[in-house]
Protein backbone atom coordinates (compact mmCIF):
# COMPACT_ATOMS: atom_id res chain seq x y z
CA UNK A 1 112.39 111.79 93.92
CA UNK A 2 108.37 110.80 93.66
CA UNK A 3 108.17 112.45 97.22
CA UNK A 4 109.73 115.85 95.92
CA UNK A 5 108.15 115.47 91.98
CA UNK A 6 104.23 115.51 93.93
CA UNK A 7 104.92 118.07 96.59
CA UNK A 8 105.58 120.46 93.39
CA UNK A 9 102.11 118.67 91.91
CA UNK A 10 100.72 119.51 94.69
CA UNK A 11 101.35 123.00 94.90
CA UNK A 12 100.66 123.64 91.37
CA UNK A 13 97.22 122.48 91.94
CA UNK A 14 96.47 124.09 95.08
CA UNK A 15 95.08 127.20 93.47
CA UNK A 16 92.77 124.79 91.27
CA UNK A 17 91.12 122.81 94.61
CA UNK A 18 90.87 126.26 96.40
CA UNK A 19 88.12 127.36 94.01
CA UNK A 20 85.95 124.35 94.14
CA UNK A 21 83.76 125.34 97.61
CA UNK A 22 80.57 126.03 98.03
CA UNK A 23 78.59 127.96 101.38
CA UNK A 24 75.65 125.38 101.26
CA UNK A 25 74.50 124.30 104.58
CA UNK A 26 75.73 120.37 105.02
CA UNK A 27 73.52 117.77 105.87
CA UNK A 28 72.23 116.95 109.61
CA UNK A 29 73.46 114.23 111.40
CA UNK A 30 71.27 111.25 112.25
CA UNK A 31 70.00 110.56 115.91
CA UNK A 32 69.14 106.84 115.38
CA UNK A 33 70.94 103.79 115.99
CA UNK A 34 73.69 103.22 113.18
CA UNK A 35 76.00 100.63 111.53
CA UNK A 36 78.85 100.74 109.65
CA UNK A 37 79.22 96.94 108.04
CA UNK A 38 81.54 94.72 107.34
CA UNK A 39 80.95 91.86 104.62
CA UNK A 40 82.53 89.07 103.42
CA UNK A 41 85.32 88.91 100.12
CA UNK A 42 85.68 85.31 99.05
CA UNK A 43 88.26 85.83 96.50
CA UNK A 44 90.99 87.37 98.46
CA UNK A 45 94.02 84.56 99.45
CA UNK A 46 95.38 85.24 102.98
CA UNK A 47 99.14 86.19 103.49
CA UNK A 48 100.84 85.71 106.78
CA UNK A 49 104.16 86.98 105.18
CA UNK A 50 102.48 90.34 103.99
CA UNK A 51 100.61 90.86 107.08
CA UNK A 52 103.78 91.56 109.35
CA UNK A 53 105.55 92.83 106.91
CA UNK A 54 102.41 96.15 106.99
CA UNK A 55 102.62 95.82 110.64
CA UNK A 56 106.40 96.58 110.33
CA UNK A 57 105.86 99.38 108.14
CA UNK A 58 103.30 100.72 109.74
CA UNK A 59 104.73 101.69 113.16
CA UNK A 60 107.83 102.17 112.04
CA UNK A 61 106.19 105.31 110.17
CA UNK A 62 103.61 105.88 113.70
CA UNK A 63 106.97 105.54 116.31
CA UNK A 64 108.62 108.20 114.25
CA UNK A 65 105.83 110.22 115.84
CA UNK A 66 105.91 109.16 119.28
CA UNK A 67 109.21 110.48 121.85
CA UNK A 68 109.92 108.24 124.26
CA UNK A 69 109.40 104.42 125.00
CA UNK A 70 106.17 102.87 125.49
CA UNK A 71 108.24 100.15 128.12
CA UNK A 72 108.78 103.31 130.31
CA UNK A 73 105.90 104.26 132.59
CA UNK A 74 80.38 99.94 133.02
CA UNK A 75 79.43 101.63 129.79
CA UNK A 76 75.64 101.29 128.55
CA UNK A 77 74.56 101.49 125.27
CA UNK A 78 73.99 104.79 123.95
CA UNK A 79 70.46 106.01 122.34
CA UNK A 80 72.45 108.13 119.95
CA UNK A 81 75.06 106.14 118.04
CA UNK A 82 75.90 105.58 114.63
CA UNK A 83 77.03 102.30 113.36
CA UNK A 84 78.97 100.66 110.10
CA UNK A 85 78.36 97.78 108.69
CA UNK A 86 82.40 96.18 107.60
CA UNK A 87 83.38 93.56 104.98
CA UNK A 88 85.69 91.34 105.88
CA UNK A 89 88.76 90.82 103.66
CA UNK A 90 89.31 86.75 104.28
CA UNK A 91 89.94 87.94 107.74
CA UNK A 92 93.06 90.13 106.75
CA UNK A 93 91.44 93.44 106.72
CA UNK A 94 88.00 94.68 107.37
CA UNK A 95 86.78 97.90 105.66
CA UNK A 96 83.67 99.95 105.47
CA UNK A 97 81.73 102.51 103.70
CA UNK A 98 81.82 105.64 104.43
CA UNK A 99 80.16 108.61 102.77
CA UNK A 100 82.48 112.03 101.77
CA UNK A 101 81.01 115.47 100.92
CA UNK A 102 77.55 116.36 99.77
CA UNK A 103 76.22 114.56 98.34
CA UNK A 104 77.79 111.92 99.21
CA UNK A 105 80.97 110.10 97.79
CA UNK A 106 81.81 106.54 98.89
CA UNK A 107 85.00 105.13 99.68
CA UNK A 108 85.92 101.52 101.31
CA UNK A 109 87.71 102.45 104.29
CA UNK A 110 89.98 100.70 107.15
CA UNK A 111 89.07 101.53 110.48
CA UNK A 112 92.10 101.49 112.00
CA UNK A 113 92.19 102.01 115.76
CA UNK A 114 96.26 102.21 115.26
CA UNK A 115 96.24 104.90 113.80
CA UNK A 116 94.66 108.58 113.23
CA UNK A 117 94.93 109.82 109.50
CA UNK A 118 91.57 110.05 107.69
CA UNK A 119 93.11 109.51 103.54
CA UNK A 120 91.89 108.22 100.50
CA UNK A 121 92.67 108.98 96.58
CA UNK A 122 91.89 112.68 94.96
CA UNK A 123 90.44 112.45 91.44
CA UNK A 124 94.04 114.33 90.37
CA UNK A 125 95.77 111.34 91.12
CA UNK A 126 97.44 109.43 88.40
CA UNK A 127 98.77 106.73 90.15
CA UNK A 128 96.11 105.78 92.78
CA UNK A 129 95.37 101.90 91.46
CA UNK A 130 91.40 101.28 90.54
CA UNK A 131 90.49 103.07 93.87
CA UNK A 132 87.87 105.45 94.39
CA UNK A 133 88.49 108.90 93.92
CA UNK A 134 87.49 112.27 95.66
CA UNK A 135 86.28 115.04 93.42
CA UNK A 136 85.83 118.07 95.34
CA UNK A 137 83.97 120.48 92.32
CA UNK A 138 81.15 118.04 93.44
CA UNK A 139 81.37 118.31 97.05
CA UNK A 140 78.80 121.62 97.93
CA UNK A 141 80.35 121.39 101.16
CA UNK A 142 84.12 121.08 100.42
CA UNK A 143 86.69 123.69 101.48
CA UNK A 144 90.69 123.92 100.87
CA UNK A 145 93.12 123.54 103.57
CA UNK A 146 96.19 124.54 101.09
CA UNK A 147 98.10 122.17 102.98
CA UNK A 148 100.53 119.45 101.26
CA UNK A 149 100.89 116.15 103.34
CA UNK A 150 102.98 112.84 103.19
CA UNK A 151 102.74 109.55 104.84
CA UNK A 152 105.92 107.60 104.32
CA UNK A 153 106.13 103.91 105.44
CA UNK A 154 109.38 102.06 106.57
CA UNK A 155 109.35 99.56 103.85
CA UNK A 156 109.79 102.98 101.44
CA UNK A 157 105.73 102.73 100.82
CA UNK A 158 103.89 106.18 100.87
CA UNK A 159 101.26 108.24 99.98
CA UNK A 160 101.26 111.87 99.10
CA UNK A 161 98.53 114.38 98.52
CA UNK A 162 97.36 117.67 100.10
CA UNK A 163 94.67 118.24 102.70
CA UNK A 164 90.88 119.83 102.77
CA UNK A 165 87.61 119.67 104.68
CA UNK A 166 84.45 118.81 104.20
CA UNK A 167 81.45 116.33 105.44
CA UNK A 168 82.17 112.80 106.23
CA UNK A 169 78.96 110.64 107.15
CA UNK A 170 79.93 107.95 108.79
CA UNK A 171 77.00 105.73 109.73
CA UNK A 172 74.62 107.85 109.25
CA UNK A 173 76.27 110.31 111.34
CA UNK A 174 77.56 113.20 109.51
CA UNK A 175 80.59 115.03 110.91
CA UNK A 176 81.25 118.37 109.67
CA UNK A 177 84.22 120.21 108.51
CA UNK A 178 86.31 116.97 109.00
CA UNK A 179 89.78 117.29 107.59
CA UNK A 180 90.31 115.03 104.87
CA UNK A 181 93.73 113.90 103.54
CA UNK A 182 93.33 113.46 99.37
CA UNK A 183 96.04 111.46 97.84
CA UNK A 184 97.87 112.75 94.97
CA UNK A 185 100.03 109.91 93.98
CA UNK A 186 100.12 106.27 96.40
CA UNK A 187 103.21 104.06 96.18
CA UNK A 188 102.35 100.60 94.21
CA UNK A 189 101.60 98.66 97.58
CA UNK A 190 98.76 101.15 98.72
CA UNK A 191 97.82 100.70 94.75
CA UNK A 192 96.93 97.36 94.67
CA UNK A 193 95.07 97.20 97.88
CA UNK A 194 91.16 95.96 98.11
CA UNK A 195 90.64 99.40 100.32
CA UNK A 196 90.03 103.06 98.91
CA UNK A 197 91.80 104.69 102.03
CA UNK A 198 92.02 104.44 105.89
CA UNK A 199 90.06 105.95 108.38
CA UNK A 200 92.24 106.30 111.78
CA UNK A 201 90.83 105.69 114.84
CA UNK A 202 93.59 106.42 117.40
CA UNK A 203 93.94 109.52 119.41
CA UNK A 204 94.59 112.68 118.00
CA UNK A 205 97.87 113.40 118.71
CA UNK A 206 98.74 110.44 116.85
CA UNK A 207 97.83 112.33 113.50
CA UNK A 208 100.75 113.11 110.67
CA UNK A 209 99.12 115.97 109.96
CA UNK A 210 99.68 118.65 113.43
CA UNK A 211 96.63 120.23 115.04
CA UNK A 212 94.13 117.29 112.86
CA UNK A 213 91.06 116.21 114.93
CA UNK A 214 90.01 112.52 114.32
CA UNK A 215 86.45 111.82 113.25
CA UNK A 216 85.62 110.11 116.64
CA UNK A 217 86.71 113.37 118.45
CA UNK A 218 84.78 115.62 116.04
CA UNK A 219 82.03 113.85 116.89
CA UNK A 220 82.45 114.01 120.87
CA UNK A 221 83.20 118.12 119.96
CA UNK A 222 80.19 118.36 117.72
CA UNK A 223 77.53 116.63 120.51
CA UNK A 224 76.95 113.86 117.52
CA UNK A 225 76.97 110.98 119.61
CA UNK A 226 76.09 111.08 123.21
CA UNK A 227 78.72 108.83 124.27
CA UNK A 228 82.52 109.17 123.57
CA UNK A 229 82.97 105.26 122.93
CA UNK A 230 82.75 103.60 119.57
CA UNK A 231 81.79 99.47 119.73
CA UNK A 232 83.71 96.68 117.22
CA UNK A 233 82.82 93.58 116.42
CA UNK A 234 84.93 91.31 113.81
CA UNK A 235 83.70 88.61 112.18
CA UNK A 236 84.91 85.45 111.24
CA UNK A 237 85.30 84.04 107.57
CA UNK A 238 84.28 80.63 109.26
CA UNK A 239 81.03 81.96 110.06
CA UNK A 240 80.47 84.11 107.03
CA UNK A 241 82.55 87.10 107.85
CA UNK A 242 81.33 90.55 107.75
CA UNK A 243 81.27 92.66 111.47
CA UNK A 244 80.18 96.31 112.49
CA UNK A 245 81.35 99.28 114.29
CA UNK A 246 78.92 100.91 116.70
CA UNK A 247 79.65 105.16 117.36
CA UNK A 248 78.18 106.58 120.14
CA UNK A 249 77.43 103.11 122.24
CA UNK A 250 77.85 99.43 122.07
CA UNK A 251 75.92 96.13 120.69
CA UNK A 252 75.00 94.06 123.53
CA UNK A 253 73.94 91.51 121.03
CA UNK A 254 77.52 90.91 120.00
CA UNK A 255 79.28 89.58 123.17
CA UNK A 256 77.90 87.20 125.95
CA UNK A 257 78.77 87.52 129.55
CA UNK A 258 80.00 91.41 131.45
CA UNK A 259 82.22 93.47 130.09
CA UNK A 260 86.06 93.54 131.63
CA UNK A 261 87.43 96.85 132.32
CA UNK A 262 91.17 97.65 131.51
CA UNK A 263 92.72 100.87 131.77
CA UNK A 264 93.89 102.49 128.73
CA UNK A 265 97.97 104.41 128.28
CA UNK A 266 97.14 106.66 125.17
CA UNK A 267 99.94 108.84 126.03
CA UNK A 268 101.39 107.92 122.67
CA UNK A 269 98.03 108.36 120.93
CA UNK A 270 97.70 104.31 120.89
CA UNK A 271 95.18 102.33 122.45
CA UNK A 272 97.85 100.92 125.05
CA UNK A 273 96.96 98.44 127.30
CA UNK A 274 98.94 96.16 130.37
CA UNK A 275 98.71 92.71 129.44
CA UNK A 276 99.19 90.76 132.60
CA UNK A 277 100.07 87.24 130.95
CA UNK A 278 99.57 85.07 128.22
CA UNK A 279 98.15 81.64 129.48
CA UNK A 280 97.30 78.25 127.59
CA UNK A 281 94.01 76.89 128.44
CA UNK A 282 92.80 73.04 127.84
CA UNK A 283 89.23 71.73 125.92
CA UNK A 284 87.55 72.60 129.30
CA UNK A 285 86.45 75.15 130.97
CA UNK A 286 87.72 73.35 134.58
CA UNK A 287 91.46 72.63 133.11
CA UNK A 288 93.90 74.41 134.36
CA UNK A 289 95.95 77.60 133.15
CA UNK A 290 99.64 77.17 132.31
CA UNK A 291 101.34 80.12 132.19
CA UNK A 292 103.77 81.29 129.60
CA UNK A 293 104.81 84.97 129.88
CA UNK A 294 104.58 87.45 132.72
CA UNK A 295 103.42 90.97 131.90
CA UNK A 296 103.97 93.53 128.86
CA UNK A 297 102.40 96.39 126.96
CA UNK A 298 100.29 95.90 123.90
CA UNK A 299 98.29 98.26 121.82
CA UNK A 300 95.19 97.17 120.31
CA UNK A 301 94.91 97.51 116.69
CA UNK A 302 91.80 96.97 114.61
CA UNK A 303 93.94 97.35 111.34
CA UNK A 304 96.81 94.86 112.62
CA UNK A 305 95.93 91.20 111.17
CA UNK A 306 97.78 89.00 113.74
CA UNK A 307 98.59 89.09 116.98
CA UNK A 308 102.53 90.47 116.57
CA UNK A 309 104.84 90.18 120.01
CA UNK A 310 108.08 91.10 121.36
CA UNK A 311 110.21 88.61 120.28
CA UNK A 312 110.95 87.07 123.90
CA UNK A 313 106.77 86.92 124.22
CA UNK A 314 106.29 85.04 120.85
CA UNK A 315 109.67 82.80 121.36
CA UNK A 316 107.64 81.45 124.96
CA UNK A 317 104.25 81.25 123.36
CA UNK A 318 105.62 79.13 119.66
CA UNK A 319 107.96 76.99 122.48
CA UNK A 320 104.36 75.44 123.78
CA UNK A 321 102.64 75.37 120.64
CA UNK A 322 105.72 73.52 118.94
CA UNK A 323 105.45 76.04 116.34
CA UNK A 324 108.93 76.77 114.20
CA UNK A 325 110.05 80.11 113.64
CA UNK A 326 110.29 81.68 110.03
CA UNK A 327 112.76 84.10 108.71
CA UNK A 328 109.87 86.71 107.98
CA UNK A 329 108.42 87.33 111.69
CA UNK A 330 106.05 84.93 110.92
CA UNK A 331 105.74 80.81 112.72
CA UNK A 332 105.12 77.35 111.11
CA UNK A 333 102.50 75.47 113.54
CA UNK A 334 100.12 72.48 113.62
CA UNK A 335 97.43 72.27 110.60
CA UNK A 336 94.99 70.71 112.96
CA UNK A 337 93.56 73.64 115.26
CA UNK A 338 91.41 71.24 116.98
CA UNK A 339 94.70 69.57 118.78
CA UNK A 340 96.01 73.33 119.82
CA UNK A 341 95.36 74.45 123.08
CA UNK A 342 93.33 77.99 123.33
CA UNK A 343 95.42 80.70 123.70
CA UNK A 344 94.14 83.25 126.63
CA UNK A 345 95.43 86.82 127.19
CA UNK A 346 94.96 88.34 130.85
CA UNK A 347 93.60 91.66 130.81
CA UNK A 348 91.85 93.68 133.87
CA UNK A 349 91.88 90.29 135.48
CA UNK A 350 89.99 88.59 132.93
CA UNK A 351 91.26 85.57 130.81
CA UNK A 352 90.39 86.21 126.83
CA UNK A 353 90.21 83.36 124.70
CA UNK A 354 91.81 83.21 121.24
CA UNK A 355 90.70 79.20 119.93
CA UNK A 356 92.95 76.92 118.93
CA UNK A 357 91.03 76.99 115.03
CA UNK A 358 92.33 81.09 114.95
CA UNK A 359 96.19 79.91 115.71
CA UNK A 360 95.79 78.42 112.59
CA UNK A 361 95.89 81.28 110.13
CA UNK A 362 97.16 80.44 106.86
CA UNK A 363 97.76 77.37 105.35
CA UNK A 364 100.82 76.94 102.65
CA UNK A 365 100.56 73.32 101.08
CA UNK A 366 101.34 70.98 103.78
CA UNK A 367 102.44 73.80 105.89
CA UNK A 368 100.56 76.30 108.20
CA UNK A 369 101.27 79.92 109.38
CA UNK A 370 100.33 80.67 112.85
CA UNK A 371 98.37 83.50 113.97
CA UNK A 372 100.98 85.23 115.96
CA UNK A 373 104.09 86.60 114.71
CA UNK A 374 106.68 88.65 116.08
CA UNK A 375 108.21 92.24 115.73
CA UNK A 376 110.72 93.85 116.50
CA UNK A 377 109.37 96.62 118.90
CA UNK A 378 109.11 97.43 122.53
CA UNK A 379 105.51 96.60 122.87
CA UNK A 380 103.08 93.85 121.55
CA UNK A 381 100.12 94.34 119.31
CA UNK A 382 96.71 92.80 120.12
CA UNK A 383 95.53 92.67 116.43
CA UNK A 384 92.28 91.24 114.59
CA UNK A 385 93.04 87.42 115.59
CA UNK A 386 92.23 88.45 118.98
CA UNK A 387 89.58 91.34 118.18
CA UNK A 388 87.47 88.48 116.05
CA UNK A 389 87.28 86.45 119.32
CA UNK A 390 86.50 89.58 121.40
CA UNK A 391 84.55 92.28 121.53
CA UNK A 392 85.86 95.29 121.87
CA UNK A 393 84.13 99.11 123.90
CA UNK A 394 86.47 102.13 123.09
CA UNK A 395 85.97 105.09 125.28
CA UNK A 396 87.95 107.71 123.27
CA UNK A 397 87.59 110.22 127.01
CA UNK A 398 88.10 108.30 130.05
CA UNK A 399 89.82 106.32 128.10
CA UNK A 400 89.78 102.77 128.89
CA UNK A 401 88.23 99.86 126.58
CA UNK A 402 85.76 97.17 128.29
CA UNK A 403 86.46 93.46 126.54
CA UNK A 404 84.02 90.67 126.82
CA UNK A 405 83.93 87.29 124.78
CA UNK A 406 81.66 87.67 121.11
CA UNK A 407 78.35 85.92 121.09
CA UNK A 408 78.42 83.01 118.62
């Protein structure tokens, strides 16, 4: 009924958003080296529980999208990049500003490389929380696309609104004519989040909205960034949180050693990856590698919290760690990180580390909630636990990511 009740809002107020552009000429886009930020929220309490459950709604919305199975089938840095400085949400989600219409507006956005919807609250919205809102009668640069739109989650969650274009400056570099999806109403979970709106960093064809082009490949079409690859680094709440995305290059200064090159499978518009095995590693760098699973397929997700697996991965990987399963997807393990092996994850022939302190996610009284989970889908999902540990090239054309271990 809400669905139905805004689609007729959202007609009726088409005709008022189609008067409110302007021809003036929108801003250039900057040449120099950019970053969007992430910083640190010491307030917000961490919930293993509510993290799968998003992940569950999440691509149950995405796989609606997708036809078939995903189980069937050196970069340098760039002198023209833009980059965001994040805040870290007690390591559950990591947002950042970014700037909409001219002048600018500013919203707190996900990046989210698991998805491709750029959406965030329209000042016509009633029920949009204490978000940020988008007025377009004070965007010179705003035009109408007289679309509606709808994102509906599996958990019944959604967010409804219509669509438009204008300016987004992200990092300093300002994308033009970017279609932007303006919520009209959001259910009471998107209500009550710390973000304005997400910012979708998959492949196009991954997009709710047909024919949309993703920021990242606006840029690549507009010549804004010399190279098609954007750069993340997460931080850690243990070491004062915060992290940055780099567009149009990469951060040396963020990871130590070379990067590892691994194929990417964005046939699904995911950032889909062969894992070749999940290993447990000892205190030294000479113990040996026990292996626990053979290979899957895992998509790498910068707005998944944990790392979720198939449930015949995670059963394996909890068996070693001792770790009891929960009724919620999520698993009880050891308080004490320091007596937890490090967890590695084989990728283009390289062993990446997850430390036995980030298996240790959440703790609930005596009790603590591990930093894997399971799901029940046909591929794994390499989420922020592992991202904060790694750091992590995208090249949006080739494509393939290059991983190498974060500086500390």
């Amino acid at each position: 009924m809400i669905i139905k009740l805004y689609y007729s809002i959202s007609l009726a107020i088409l005709a008022i958003l189609a008067g409110q552009h302007a021809d003036a000429a929108p801003a250039k886009s900057s040449t120099g080296f950019h970053t969007v930020t992430l910083t640190l929220n010491p307030q917000y309490q961490r919930n293993a529980t509510r993290a799968v459950s998003k992940v569950h709604s999440k691509y149950m919305s995405l796989l609606n999208l997708v036809q078939r199975d995903l189980d069937s089938r050196s970069t340098h840095p760039s002198k023209k990049t833009g980059d965001v400085i994040m805040t870290d949400y007690e390591d559950i989600e990591y947002f950042g500003t970014v700037n909409v219409g001219t002048p600018g507006q500013p919203f707190k956005l996900i990046f989210d490389t698991g998805s491709s919807d750029l959406w965030f609250p329209s000042n016509l919205c009633l029920l949009c929380g204490k978000h940020a809102r988008f007025n377009p009668s004070k965007s010179s640069t705003y035009s109408s696309g007289l679309l509606p739109w709808i994102i509906q989650y599996g958990d019944g969650s959604s967010a409804t609104g219509i669509i438009g274009k204008d300016n987004v400056d992200i990092g300093g570099i300002v994308v033009k004519d970017q279609t932007i999806q303006m919520a009209l109403h959001e259910s009471s979970s998107f209500q009550t989040g710390p973000n304005d709106g997400l910012l979708g960093l998959g492949f196009s064809s991954l997009a709710t909205v047909p024919g949309t082009i993703t920021p990242v490949d606006n840029m690549i079409k507009q010549k804004l960034i010399k190279d098609p690859i954007f750069g993340v680094y997460l931080g850690k709440q243990s070491a004062h949180g915060g992290g940055e995305y780099t567009f149009g290059g990469i951060n040396p200064a963020r990871y130590q050693g070379k990067l590892t090159t691994v194929p990417v499978d964005n046939s699904q518009g995911f950032w889909g990856v062969d894992v070749t095995s999940m290993v447990t590693l000892g205190n030294s760098s000479s113990s040996a590698k026990t292996p626990l699973t053979g290979s899957f397929h895992a998509i790498i997700d910068t707005g998944t919290t944990l790392v979720v697996l198939q449930k015949n991965i995670a059963t394996k990987v909890a068996a070693h760690y001792h770790a009891q399963e929960n009724s919620d997807g999520t698993y009880t393990i050891d308080c004490d990180g320091s007596k937890l092996d490090p967890l590695g994850i084989t990728l283009g022939g390289t062993v990446f580390e997850i430390p036995g302190e980030d298996l240790v996610f959440q703790k609930q009284g005596s009790k603590c909630i591990a930093g894997f989970a399971y799901g029940d889908f046909s591929f794994s999902i390499l989420g922020d636990v592992f991202i904060k540990n790694n750091y992590v090239a995208f090249n949006q054309k080739v494509p393939q990511v290059q991983i190498a271990p974060i500086r500390h």
